[in-house]
C-alpha atoms as a PDB file:
ATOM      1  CA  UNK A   1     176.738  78.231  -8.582  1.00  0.00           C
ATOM      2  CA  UNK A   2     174.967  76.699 -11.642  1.00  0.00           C
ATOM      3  CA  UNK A   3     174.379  73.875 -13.417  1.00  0.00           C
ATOM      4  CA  UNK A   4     177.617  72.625 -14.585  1.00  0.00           C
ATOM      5  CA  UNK A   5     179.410  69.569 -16.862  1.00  0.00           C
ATOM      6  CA  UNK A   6     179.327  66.443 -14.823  1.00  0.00           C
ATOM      7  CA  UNK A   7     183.710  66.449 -15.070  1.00  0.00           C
ATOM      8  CA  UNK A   8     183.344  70.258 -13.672  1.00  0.00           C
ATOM      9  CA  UNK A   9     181.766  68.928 -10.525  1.00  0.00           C
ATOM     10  CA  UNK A  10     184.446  67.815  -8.077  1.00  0.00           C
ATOM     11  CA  UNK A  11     186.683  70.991  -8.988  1.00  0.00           C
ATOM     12  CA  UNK A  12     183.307  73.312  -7.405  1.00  0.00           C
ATOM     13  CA  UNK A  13     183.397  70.977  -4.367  1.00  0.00           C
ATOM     14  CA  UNK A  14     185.434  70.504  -0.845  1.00  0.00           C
ATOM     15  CA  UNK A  15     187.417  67.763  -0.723  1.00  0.00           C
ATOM     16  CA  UNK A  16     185.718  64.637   1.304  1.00  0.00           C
ATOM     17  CA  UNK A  17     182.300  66.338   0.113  1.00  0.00           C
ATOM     18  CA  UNK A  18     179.454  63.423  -0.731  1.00  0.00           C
ATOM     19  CA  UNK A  19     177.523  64.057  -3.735  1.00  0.00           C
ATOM     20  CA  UNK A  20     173.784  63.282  -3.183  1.00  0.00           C
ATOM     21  CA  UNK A  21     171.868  61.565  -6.365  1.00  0.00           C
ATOM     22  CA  UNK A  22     168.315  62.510  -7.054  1.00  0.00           C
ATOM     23  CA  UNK A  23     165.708  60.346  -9.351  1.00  0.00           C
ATOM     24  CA  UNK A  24     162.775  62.832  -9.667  1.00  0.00           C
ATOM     25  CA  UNK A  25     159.715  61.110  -9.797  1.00  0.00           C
ATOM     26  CA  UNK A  26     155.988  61.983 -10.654  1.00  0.00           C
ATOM     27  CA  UNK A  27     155.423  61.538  -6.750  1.00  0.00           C
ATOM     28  CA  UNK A  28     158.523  61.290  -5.177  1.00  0.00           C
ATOM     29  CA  UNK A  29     161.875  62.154  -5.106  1.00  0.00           C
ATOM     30  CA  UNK A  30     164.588  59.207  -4.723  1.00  0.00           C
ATOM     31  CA  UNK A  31     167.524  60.134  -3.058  1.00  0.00           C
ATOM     32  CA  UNK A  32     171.081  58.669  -2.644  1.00  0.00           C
ATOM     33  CA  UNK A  33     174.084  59.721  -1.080  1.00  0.00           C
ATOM     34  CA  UNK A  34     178.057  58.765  -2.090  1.00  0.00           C
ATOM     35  CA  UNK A  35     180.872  58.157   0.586  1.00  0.00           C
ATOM     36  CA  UNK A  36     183.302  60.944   1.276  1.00  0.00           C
ATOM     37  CA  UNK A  37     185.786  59.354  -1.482  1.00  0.00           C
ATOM     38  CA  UNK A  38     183.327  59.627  -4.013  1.00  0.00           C
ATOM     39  CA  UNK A  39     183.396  56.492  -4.880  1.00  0.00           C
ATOM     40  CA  UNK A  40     179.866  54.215  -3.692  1.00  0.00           C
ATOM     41  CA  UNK A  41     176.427  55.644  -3.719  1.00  0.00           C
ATOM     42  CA  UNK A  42     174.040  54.112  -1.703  1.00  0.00           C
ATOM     43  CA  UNK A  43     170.565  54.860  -1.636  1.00  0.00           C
ATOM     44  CA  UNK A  44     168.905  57.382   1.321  1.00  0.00           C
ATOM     45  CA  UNK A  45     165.607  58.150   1.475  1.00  0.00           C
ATOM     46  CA  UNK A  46     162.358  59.123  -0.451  1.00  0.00           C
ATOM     47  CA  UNK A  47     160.812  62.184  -0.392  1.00  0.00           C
ATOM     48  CA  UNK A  48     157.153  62.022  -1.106  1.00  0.00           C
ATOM     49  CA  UNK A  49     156.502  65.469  -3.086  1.00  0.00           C
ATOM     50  CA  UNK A  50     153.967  67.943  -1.565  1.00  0.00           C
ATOM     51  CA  UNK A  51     155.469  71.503  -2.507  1.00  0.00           C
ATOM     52  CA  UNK A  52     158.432  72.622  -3.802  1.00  0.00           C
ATOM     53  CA  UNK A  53     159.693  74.766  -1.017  1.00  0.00           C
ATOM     54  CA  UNK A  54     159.033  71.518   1.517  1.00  0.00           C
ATOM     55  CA  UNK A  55     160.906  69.054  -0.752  1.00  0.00           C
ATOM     56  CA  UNK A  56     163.702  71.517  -1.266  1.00  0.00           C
ATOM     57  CA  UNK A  57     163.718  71.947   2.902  1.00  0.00           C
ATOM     58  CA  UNK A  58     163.733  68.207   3.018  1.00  0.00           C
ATOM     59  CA  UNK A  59     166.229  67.634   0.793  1.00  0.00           C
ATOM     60  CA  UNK A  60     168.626  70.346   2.159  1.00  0.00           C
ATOM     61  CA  UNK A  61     168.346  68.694   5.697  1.00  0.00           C
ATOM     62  CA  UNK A  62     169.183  65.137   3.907  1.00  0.00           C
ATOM     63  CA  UNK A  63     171.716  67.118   2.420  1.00  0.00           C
ATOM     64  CA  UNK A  64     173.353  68.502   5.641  1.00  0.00           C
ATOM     65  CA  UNK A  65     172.596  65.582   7.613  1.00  0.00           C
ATOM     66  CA  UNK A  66     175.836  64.116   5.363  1.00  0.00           C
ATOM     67  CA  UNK A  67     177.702  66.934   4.722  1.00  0.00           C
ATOM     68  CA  UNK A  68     176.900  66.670   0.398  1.00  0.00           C
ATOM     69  CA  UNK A  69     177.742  69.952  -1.428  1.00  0.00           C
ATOM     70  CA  UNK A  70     176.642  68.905  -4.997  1.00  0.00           C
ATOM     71  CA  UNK A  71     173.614  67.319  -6.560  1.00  0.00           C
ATOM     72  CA  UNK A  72     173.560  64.696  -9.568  1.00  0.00           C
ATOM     73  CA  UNK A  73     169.912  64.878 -11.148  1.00  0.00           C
ATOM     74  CA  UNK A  74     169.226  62.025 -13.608  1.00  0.00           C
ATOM     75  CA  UNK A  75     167.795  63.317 -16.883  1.00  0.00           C
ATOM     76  CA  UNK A  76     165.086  61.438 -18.427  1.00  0.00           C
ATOM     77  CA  UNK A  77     166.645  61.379 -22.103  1.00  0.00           C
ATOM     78  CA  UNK A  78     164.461  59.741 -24.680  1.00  0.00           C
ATOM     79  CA  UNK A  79     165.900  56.531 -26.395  1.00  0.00           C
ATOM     80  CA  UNK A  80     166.952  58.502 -29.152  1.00  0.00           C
ATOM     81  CA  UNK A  81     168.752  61.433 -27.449  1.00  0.00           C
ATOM     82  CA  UNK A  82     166.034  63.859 -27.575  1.00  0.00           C
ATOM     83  CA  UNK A  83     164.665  65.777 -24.688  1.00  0.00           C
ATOM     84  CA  UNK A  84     161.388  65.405 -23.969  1.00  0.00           C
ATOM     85  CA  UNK A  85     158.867  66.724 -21.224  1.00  0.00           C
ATOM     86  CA  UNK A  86     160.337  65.475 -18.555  1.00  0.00           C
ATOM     87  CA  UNK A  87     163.597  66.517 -19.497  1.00  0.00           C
ATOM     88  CA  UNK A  88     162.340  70.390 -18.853  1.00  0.00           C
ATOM     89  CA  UNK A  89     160.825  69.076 -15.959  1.00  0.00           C
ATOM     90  CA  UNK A  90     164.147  68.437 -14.473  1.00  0.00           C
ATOM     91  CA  UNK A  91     166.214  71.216 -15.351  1.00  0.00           C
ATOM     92  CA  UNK A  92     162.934  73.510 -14.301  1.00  0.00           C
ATOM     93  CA  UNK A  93     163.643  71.528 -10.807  1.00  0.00           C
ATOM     94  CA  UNK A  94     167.547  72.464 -10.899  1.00  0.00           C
ATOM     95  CA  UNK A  95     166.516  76.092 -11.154  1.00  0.00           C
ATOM     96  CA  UNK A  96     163.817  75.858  -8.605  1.00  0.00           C
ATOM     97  CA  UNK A  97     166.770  74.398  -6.323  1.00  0.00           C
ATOM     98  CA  UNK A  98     169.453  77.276  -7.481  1.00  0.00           C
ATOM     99  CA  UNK A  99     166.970  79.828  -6.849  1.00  0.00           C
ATOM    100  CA  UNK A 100     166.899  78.504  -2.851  1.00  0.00           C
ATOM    101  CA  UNK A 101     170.758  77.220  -2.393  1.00  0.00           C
ATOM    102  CA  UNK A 102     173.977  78.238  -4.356  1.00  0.00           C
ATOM    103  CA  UNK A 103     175.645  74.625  -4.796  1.00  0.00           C
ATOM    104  CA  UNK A 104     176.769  72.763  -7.917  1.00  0.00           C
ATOM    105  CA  UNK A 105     174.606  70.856 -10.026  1.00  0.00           C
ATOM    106  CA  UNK A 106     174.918  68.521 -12.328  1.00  0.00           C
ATOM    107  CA  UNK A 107     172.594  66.137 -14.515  1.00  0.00           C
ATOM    108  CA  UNK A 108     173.475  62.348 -15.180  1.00  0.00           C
ATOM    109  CA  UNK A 109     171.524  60.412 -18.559  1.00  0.00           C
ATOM    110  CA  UNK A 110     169.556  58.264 -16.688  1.00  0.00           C
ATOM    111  CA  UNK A 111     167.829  56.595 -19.665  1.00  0.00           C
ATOM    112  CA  UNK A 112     166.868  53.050 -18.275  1.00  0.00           C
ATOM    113  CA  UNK A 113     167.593  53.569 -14.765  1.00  0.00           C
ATOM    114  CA  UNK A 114     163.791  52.105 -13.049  1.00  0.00           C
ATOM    115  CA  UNK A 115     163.605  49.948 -15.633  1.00  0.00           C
ATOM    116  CA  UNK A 116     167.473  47.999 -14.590  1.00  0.00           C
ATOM    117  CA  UNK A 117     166.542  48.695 -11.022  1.00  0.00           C
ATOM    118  CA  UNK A 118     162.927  47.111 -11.441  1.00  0.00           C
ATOM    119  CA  UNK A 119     164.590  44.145 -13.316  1.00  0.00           C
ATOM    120  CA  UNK A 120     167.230  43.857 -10.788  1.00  0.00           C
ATOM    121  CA  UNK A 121     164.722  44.305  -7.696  1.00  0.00           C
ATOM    122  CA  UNK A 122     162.232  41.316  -9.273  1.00  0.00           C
ATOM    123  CA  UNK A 123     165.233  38.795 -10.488  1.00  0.00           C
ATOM    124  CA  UNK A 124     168.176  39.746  -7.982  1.00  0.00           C
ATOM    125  CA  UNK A 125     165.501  40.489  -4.776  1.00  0.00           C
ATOM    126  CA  UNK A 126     162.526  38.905  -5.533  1.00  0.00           C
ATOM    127  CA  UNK A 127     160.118  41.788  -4.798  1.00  0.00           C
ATOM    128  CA  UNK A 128     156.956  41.843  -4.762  1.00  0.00           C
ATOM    129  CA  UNK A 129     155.366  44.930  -6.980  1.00  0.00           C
ATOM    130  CA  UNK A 130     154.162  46.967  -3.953  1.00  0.00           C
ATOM    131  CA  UNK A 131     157.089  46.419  -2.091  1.00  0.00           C
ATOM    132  CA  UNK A 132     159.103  47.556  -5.313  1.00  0.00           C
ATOM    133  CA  UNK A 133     157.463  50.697  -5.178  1.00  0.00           C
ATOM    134  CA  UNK A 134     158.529  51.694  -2.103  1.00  0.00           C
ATOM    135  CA  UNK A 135     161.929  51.397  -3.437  1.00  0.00           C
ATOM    136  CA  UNK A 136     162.065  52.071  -6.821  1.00  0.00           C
ATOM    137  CA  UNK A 137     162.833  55.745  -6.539  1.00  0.00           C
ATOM    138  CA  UNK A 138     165.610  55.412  -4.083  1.00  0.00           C
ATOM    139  CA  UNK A 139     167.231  52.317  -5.518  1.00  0.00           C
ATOM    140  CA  UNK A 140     167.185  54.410  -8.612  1.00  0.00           C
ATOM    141  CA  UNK A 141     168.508  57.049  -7.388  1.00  0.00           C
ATOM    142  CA  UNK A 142     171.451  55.331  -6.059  1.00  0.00           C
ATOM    143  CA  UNK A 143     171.822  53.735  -9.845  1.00  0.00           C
ATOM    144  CA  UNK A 144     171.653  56.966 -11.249  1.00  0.00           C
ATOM    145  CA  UNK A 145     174.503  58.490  -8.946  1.00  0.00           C
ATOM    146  CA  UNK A 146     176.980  55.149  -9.515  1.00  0.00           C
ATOM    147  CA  UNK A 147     177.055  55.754 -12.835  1.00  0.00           C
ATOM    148  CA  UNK A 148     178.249  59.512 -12.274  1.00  0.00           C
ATOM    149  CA  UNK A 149     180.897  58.775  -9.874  1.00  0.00           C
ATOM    150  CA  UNK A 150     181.794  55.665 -11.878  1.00  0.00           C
ATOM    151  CA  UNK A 151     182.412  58.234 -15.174  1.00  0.00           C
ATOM    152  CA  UNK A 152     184.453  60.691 -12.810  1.00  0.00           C
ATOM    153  CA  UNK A 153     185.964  58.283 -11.146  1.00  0.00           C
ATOM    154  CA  UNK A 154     187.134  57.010 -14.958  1.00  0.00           C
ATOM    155  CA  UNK A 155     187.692  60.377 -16.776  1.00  0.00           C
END
């Protein structure tokens, strides 16, 4: 497979196939899942990044453990619709995955993402900054891959 359009992703999947969500961090990778309708993400787990070829096995076992066949990656995009660093960064990560795994891929604009999940976590929550942390990513994650299924869901 490759890296496709977000509205080209259900067509490369099975039907009742979860899509997982992926906020790549400096440190870790947040991961959510979506239901088999495709319609609710909810967050799954963090991966704490050592190697590549480890998080890639971890996430394929998350990724089996529910059955998902595609990936949403949130892209970083800069206020004004550039792409910055971290942009590469995360379609350098998409073909590090493709490279291991044929599956779909698609990216989701993620601009704002921690920074609504940090304001919901502290107002909505009432987290405390380290406990935040330990969320963040995964919460994020999960923000990141409602948005895409909300679009899909609405194109």
């Amino acid at each position: 497979m490759a890296v496709v359009d977000l509205l080209e992703l259900p067509a490369l999947l099975a039907p009742q196939a979860p899509i997982v969500g992926l906020d790549l961090g400096e440190k870790t990778i947040g991961v959510a899942v979506s239901d088999v309708s495709r319609t609710v993400a909810t967050p799954l787990d963090l991966i704490r990044k050592t190697k590549f070829t480890d998080d890639a096995a971890a996430l394929f076992r998350l990724m089996e453990s529910r059955g998902a066949a595609g990936i949403v990656i949130g892209l970083p995009v800069n206020m004004d619709g550039s792409e910055g660093p971290r942009c590469q960064s995360s379609r350098a990560f998409a073909r590090s995955i493709l490279r291991l795994k044929d599956l779909p891929i698609a990216f989701w604009d993620e601009r704002m993402s921690s920074m609504a999940v940090n304001r919901m976590l502290i107002d909505e929550a009432d987290m405390n900054r380290a406990r935040r942390a330990e969320v963040v990513d995964k919460a994020a994650a999960g923000w990141i891959l409602q948005g895409a299924l909300d679009r899909l869901r609405n194109a």
